[in-house]
Protein backbone atom coordinates (compact mmCIF):
# COMPACT_ATOMS: atom_id res chain seq x y z
CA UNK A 1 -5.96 -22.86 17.99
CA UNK A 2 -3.54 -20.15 18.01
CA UNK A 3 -6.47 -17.78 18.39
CA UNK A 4 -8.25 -19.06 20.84
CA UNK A 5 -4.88 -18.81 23.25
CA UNK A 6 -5.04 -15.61 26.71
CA UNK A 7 -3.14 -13.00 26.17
CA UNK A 8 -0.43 -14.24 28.92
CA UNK A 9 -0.22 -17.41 26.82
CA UNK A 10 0.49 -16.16 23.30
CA UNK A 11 3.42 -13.78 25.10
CA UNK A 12 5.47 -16.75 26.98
CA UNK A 13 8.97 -15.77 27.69
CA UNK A 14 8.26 -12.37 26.62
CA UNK A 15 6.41 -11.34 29.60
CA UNK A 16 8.15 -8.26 31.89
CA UNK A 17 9.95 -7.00 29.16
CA UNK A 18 7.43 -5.29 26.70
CA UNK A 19 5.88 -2.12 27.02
CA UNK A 20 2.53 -1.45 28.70
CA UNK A 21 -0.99 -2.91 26.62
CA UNK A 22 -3.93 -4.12 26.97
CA UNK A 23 -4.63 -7.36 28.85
CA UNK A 24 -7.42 -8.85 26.59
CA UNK A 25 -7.91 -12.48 25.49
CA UNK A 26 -5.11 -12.63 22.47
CA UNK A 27 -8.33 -13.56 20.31
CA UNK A 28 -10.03 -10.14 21.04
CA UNK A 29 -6.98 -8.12 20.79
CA UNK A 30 -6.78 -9.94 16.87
CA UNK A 31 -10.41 -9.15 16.37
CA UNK A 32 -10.00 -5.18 17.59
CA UNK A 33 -6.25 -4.88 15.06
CA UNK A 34 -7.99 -6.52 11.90
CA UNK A 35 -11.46 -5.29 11.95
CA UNK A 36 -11.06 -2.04 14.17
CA UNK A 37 -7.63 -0.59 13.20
CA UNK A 38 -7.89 3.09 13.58
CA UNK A 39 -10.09 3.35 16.81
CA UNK A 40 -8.30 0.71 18.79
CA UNK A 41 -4.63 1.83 17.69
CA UNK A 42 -5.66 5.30 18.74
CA UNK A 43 -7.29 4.05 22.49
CA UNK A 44 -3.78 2.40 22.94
CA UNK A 45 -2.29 5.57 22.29
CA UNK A 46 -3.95 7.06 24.47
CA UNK A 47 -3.88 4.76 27.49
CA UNK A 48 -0.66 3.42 27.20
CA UNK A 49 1.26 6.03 25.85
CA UNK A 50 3.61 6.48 22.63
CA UNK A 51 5.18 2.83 22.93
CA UNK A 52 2.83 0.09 23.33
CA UNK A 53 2.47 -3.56 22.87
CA UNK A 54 -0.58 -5.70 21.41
CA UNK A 55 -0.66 -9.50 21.28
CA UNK A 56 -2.86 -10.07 18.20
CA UNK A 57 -2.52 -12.72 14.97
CA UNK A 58 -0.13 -13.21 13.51
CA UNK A 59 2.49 -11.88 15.86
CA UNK A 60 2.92 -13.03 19.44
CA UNK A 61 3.64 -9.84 20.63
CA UNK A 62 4.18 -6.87 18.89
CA UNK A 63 5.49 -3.65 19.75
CA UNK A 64 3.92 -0.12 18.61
CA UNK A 65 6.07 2.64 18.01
CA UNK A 66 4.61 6.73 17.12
CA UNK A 67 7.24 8.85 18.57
CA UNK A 68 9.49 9.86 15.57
CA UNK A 69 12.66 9.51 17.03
CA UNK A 70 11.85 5.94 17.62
CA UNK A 71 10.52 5.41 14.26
CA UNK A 72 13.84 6.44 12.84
CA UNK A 73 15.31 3.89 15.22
CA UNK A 74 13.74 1.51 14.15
CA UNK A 75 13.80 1.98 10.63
CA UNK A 76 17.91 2.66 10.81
CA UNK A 77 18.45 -0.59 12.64
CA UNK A 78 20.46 -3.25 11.39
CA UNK A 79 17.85 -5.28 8.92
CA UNK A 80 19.56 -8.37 9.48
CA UNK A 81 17.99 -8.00 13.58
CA UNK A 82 14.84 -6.21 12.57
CA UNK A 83 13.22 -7.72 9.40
CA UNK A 84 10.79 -6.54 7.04
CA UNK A 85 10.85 -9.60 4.61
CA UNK A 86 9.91 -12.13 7.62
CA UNK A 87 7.23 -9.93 8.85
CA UNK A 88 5.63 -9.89 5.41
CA UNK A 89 5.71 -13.91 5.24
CA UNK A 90 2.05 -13.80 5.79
CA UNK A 91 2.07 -12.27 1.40
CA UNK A 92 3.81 -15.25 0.62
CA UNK A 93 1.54 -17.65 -1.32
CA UNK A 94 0.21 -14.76 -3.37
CA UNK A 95 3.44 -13.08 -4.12
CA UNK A 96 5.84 -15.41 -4.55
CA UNK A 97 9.36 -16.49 -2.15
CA UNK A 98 11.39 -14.22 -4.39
CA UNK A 99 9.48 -11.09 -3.76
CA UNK A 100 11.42 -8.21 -3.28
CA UNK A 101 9.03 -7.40 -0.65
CA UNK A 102 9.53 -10.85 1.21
CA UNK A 103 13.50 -10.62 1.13
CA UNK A 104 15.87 -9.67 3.77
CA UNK A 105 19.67 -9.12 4.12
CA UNK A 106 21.68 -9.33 0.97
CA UNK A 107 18.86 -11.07 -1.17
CA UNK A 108 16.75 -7.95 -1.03
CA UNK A 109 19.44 -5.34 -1.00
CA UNK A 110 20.69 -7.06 -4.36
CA UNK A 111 16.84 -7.44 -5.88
CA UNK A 112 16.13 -3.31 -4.87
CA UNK A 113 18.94 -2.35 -6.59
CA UNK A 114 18.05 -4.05 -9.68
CA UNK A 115 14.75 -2.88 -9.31
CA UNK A 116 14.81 1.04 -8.27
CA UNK A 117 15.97 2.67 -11.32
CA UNK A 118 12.71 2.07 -13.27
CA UNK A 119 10.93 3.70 -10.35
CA UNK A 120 12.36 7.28 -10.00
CA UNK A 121 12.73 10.58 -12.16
CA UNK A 122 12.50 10.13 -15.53
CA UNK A 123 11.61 6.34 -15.70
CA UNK A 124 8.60 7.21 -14.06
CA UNK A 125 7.79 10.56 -16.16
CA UNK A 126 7.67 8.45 -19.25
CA UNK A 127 4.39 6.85 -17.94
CA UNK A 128 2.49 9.88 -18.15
CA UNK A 129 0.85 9.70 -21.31
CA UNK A 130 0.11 6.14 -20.26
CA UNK A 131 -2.07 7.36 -17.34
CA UNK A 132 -3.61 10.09 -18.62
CA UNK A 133 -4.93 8.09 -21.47
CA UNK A 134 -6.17 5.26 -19.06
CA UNK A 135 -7.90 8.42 -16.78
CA UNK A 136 -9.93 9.78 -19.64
CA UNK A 137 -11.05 6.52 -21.02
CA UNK A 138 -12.28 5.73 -17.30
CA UNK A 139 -14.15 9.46 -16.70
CA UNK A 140 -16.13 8.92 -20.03
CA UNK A 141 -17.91 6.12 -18.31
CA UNK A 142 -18.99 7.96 -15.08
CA UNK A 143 -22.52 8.44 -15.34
CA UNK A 144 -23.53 12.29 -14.82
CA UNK A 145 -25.93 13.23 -11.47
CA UNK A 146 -25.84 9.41 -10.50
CA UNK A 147 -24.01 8.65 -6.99
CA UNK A 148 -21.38 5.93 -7.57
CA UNK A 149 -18.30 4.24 -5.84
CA UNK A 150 -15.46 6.13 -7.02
CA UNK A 151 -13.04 3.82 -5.07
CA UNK A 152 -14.39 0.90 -7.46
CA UNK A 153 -13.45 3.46 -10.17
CA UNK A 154 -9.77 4.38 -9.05
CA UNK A 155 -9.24 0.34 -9.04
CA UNK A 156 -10.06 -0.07 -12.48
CA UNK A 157 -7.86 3.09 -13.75
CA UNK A 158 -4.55 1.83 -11.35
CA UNK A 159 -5.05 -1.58 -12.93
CA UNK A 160 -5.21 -0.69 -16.03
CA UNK A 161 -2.16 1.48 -15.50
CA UNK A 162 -0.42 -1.49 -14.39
CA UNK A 163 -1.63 -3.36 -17.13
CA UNK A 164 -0.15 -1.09 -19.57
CA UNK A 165 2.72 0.74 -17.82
CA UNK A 166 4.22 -1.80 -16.05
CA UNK A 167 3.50 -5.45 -17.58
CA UNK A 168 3.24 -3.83 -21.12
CA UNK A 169 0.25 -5.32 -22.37
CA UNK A 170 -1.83 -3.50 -25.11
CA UNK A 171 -3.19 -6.11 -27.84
CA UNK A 172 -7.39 -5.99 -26.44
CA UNK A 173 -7.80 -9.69 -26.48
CA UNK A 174 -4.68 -9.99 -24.00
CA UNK A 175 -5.91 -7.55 -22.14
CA UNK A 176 -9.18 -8.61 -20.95
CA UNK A 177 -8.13 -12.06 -20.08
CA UNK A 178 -5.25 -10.74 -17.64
CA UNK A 179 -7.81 -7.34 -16.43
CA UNK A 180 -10.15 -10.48 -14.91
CA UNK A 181 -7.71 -12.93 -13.94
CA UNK A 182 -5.62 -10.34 -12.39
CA UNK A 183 -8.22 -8.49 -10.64
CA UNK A 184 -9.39 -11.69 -9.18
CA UNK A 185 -6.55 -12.38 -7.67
CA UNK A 186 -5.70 -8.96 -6.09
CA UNK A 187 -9.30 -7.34 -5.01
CA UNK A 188 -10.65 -10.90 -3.00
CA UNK A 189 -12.88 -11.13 -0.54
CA UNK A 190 -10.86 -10.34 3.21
CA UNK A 191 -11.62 -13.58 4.53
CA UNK A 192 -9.42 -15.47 1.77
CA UNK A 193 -6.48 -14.35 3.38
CA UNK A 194 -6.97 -17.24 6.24
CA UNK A 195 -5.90 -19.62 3.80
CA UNK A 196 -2.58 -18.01 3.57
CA UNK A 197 -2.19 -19.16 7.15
CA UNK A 198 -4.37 -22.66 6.86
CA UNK A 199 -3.63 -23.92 4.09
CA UNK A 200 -6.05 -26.70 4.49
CA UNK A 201 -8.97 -24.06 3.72
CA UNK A 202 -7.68 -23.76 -0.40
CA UNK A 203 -9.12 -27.56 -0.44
CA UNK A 204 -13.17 -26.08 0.07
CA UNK A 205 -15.41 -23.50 -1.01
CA UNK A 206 -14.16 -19.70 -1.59
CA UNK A 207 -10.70 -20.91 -1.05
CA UNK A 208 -10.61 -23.36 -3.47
CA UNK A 209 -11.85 -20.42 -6.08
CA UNK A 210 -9.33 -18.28 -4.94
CA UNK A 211 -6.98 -21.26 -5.24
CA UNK A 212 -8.30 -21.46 -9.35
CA UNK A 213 -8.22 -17.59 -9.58
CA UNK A 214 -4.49 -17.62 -8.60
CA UNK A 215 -3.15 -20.07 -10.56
CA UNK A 216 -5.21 -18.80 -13.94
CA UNK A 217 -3.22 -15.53 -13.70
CA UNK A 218 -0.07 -16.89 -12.72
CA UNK A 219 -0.07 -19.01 -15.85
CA UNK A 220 -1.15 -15.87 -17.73
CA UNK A 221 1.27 -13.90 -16.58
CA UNK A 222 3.68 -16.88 -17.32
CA UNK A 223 2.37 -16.72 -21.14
CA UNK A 224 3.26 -12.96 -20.80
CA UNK A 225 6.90 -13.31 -19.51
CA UNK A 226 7.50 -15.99 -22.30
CA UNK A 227 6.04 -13.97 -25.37
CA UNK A 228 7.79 -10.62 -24.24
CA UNK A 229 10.78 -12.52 -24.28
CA UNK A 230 10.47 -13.32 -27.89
CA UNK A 231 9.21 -10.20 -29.15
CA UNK A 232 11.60 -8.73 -31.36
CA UNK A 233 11.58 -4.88 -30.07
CA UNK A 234 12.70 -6.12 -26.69
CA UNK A 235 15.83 -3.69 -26.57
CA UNK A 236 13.19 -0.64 -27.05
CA UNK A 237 10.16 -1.41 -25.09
CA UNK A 238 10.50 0.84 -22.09
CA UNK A 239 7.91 -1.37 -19.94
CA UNK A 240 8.70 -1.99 -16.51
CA UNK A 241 8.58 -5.82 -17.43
CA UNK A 242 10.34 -5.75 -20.41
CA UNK A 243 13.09 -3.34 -18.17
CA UNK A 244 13.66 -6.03 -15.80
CA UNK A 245 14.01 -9.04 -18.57
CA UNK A 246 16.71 -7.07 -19.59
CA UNK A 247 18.06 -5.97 -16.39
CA UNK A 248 21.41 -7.52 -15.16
CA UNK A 249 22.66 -8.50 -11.65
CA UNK A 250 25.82 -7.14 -10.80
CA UNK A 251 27.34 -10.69 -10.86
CA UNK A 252 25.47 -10.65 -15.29
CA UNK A 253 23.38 -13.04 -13.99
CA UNK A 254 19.13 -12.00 -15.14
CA UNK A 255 16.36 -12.93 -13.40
CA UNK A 256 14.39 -16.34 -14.48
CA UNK A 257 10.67 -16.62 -15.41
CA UNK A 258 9.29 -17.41 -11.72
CA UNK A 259 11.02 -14.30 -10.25
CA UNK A 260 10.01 -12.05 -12.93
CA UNK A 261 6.41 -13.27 -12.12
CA UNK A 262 7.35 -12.73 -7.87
CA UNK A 263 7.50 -9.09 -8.67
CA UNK A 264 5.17 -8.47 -11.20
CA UNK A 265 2.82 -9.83 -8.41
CA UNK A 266 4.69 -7.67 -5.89
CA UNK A 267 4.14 -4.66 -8.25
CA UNK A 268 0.74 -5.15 -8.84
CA UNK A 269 0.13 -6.42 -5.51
CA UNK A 270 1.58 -3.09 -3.80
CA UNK A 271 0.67 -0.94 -6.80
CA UNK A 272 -3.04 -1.16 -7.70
CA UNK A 273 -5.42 -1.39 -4.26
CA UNK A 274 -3.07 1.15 -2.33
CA UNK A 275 -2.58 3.73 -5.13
CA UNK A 276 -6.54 3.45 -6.05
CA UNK A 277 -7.14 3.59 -1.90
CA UNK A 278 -5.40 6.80 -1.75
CA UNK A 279 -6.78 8.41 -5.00
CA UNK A 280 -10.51 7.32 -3.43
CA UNK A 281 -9.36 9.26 -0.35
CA UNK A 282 -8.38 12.29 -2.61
CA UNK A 283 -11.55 13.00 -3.76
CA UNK A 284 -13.21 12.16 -0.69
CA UNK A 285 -11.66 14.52 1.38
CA UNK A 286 -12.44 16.94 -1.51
CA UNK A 287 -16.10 16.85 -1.54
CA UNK A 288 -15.92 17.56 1.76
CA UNK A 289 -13.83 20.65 2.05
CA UNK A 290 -15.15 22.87 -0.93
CA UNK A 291 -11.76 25.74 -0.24
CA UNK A 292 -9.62 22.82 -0.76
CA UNK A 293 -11.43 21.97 -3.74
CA UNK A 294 -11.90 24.96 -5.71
CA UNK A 295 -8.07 25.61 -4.96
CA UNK A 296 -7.15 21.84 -6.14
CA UNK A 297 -9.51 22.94 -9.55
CA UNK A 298 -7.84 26.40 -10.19
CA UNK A 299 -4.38 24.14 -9.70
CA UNK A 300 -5.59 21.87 -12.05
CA UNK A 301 -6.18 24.15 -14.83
CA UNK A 302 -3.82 26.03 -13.99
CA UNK A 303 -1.53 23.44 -14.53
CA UNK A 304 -0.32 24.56 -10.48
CA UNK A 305 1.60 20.96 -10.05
CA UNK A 306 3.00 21.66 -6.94
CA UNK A 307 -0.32 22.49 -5.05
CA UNK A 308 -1.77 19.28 -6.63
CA UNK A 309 1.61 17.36 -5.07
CA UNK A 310 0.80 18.92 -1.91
CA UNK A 311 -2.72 17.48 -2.15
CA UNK A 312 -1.57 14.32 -2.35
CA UNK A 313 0.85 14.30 0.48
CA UNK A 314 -1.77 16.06 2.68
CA UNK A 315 -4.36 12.81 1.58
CA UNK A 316 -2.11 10.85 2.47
CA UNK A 317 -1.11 12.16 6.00
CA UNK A 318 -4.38 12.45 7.25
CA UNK A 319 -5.69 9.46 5.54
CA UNK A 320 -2.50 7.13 4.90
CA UNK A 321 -3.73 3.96 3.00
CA UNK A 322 -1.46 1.18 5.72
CA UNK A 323 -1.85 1.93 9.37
CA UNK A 324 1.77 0.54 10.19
CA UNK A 325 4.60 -1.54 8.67
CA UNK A 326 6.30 -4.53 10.22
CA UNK A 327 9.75 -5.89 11.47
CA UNK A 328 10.33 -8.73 13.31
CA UNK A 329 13.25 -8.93 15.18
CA UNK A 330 15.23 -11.79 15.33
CA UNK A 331 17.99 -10.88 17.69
CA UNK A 332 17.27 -8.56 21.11
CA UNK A 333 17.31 -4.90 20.24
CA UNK A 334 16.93 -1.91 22.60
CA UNK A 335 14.19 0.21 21.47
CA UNK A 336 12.14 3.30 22.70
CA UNK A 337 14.09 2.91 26.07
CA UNK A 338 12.87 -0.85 26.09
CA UNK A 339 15.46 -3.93 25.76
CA UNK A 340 12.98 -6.08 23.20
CA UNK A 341 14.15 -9.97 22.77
CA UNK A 342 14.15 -11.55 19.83
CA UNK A 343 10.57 -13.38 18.62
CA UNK A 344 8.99 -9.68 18.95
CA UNK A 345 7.38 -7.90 16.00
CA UNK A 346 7.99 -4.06 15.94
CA UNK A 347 5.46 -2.05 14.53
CA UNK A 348 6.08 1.84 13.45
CA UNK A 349 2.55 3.05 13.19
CA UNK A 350 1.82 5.26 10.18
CA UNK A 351 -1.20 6.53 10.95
CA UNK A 352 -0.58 7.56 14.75
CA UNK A 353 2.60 9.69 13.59
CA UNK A 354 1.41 11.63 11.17
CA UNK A 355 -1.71 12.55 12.88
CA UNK A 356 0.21 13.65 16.05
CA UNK A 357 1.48 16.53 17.77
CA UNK A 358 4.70 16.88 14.75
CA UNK A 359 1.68 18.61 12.66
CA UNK A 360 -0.06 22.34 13.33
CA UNK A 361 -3.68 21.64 13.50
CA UNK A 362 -3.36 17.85 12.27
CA UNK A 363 -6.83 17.03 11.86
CA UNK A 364 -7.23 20.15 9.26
CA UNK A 365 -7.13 18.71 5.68
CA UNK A 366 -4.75 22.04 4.61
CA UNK A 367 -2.24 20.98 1.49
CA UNK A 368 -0.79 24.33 2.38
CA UNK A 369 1.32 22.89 4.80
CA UNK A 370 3.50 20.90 2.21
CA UNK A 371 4.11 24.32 0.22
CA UNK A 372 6.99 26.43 -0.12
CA UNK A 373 9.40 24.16 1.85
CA UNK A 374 6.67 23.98 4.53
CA UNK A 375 5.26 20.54 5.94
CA UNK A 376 6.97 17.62 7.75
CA UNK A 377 10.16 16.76 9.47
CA UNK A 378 12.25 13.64 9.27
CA UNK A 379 10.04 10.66 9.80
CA UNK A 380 6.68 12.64 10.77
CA UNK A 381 5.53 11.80 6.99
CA UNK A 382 5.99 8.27 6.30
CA UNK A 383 3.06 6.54 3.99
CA UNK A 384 5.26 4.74 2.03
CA UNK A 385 7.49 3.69 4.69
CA UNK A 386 10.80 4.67 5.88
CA UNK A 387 14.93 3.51 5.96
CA UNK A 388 16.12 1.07 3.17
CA UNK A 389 12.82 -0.32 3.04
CA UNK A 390 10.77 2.46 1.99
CA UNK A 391 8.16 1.76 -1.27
CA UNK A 392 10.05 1.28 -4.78
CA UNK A 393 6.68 2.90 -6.35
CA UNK A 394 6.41 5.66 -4.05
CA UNK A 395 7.52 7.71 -7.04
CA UNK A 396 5.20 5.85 -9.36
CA UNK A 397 2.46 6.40 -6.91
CA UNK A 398 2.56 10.22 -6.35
CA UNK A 399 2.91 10.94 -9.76
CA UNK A 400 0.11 8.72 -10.41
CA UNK A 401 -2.32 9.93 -7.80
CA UNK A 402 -1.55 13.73 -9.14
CA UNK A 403 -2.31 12.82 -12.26
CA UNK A 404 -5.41 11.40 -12.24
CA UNK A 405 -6.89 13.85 -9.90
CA UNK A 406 -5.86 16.08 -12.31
CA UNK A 407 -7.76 14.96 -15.41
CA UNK A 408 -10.66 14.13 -13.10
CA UNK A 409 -10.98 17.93 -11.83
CA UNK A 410 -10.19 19.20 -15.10
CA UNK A 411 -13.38 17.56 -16.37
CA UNK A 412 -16.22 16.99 -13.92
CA UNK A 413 -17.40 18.24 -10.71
CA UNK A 414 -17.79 16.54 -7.30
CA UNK A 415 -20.15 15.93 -5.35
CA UNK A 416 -20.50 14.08 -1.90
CA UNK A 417 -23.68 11.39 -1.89
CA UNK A 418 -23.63 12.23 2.00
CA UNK A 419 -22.23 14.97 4.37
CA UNK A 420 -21.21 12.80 6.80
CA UNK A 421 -17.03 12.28 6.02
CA UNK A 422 -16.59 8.79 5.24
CA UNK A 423 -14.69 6.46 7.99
CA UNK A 424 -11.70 4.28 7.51
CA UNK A 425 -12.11 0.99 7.51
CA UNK A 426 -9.51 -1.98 7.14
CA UNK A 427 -9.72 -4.70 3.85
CA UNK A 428 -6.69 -6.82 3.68
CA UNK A 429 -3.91 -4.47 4.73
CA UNK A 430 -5.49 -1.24 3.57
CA UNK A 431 -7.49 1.11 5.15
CA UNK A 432 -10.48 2.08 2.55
CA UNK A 433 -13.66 4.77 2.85
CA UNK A 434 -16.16 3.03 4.41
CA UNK A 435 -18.62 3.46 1.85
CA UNK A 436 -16.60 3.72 -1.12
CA UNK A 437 -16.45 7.38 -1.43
CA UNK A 438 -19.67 7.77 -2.97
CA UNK A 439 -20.32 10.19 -4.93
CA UNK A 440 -22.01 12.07 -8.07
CA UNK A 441 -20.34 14.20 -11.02
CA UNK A 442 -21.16 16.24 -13.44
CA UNK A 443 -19.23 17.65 -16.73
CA UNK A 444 -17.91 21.39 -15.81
């Protein structure tokens, strides 16, 4: 199996051309990237220097960049050499072959264009009320003095914001059946995704649940699609699925039922696990700097916006939610002094870069830094991505993630289970707290 294969072997013909990396058994090196992210990205850094190359699953050899000069090399390059849709491939049987996030080329610059007005200024404002109501609803649960997962907390609020805010659902019965069905299919167990590359696996045990799962919400969704077509306040519903039933193609043309579902997947997909990931990480680094804290509470009340903003960017420097992005590159491409042929999968690496020498004291956790025209500089701050590829819902995200810690500090207090800072650990494609950010609260 392609697992099992040396190092030397999984890297044929691309030997003598690649940057320095380790020379472990390609099965180890895919062990140490999927279940060791952090530690082992940072060792490479460290021995090998800012441009490195790993030969792990499912690449054959992929090549790390951290310096940011490369980065915006790499993520200005021609996307018809270095793509982001191919590298993705592995999303495919969850999100569908007309995902935005699976497209390259034209097909993707024609499907972002469509899809990027609902997901900037004032198409994203309108969602406020949404997830402030959806926040509240969720804090009345939390049960005073008693340590809990907060992470298992943020996923139900960013689902439910998806639920409402972008597929438009808000009659109760309709909403249970696609909160389950939905959730199932997003929040599964990390081993499910080896059926994505063996197939075979959906025919047995967990897989063949997952298999159910999937296809329960996709027909739900389906149901959805069809009903908000017939509804007849279509023209006002301001939705993001309603939005892109309406939305035209330059050429008039409107997208049919199984795309809509592709990126309602996409959406919730890319939405719910990394925006509730990065609001988990909010409040864990809070509990564990009490300045930062009773700042981010007097900005809260305050109704300070731009210091809560700068909270979130600072969370998500120092704790950014995907330790890289991918680009395969399908034609040879000089890169970080390095002539790279084509089969090899470039990696700019998220976490490395923003946690490096571009930022003053980088392991602080100091939202300071993003005040008063302060903070990063081109491609030093990159957690949702960078070039014509960057996140559609980075937008959505941030205004998301200050919003909820805003109605959450407004209303309780925080309290770490443990003084030990929680570690970063990977699930799916995420890095999450290690042990949920646990934590009490009480009303303030």
């Amino acid at each position: 199996m392609a697992v099992e294969m040396s190092a030397r072997a999984a890297s044929t013909g691309l030997e003598g051309q690649l940057p320095p990396g380790p020379r472990l058994p390609y099965a180890l090196q895919t062990l140490l990237v999927w279940q060791f992210t952090g530690p082992f990205l940072r060792y490479c850094r460290r021995r090998y220097g800012r441009t490195f190359t790993v030969r792990a699953f499912p690449a054959k050899a992929s090549v790390y960049v951290t310096d940011p000069e490369d980065l915006k090399a790499a993520f200005a390059a021609d996307p018809d050499v270095l793509r982001a849709g191919e590298a993705n491939a592995i999303l495919g049987p969850v999100l569908g072959r007309r995902s935005v996030l699976l497209s390259d080329g034209d097909e993707h610059l024609r499907r972002r264009r469509l899809m990027l007005p609902f997901f900037h200024g004032d198409s994203v404002r309108r969602y406020t009320e949404v997830v402030e109501d959806v926040a509240d609803a969720e804090i009345a649960t939390w049960p005073a003095g008693k340590p809990f997962r907060l992470h298992d907390r943020m996923q139900a609020i960013t689902l439910e914001v998806i639920l409402r805010a972008v597929i438009g659902v808000d009659a109760p019965e309709r909403l249970s059946e696609l909160r389950v069905a939905l959730r199932r299919t997003v929040e599964f167990a990390p081993g499910v995704m080896l059926m994505w590359v063996w197939p075979r696996l959906g025919a047995v045990g967990r897989w063949r649940r997952q298999r159910r799962w999937q296809t329960e919400a996709e027909t739900l969704l389906h149901d959805e699609i069809a009903r908000r077509r017939a509804v007849p306040d279509l023209e006002e519903r301001t939705d993001v699925l309603s939005l892109l039933i309406r939305a035209r193609y330059d050429d008039g043309s409107a997208m049919d039922d199984d795309e809509l579902r592709d990126q309602v997947m996409t959406l919730l997909l890319a939405g719910h696990e990394t925006t509730a990931t990065g609001l988990a990480w909010a409040f864990e680094r809070l509990a564990r700097n009490p300045d930062v804290m009773a700042k981010a509470q007097l900005a809260a009340d305050d109704g300070y916006d731009d210091y809560l903003d700068a909270l979130v960017k600072e969370t998500l420097r120092t704790r950014p939610v995907i330790a890289d992005v991918a680009r395969v590159a399908v034609e040879p491409i000089r890169l970080a002094g390095y002539d790279l042929p084509a089969g090899v999968t470039v990696m700019p690496v998220i976490s490395l870069v923003q946690q490096g020498d571009a930022f003053t004291d980088a392991g602080a956790f100091m939202p300071e830094r993003f005040l008063e025209g302060r903070g990063s500089t081109p491609y030093t701050w990159i957690p949702f991505g960078g070039g014509r590829r960057r996140c559609l819902g980075a937008a959505f995200a941030s205004l998301e993630m200050r919003l909820v810690i805003k109605r959450v500090l407004q209303r309780v207090e925080l309290r770490a289970a443990s003084a030990r800072p929680e570690w970063a650990v990977p699930r799916h494609i995420t890095l999450v707290p290690g042990r949920g950010t646990r934590l009490s609260v009480r009303p303030r």
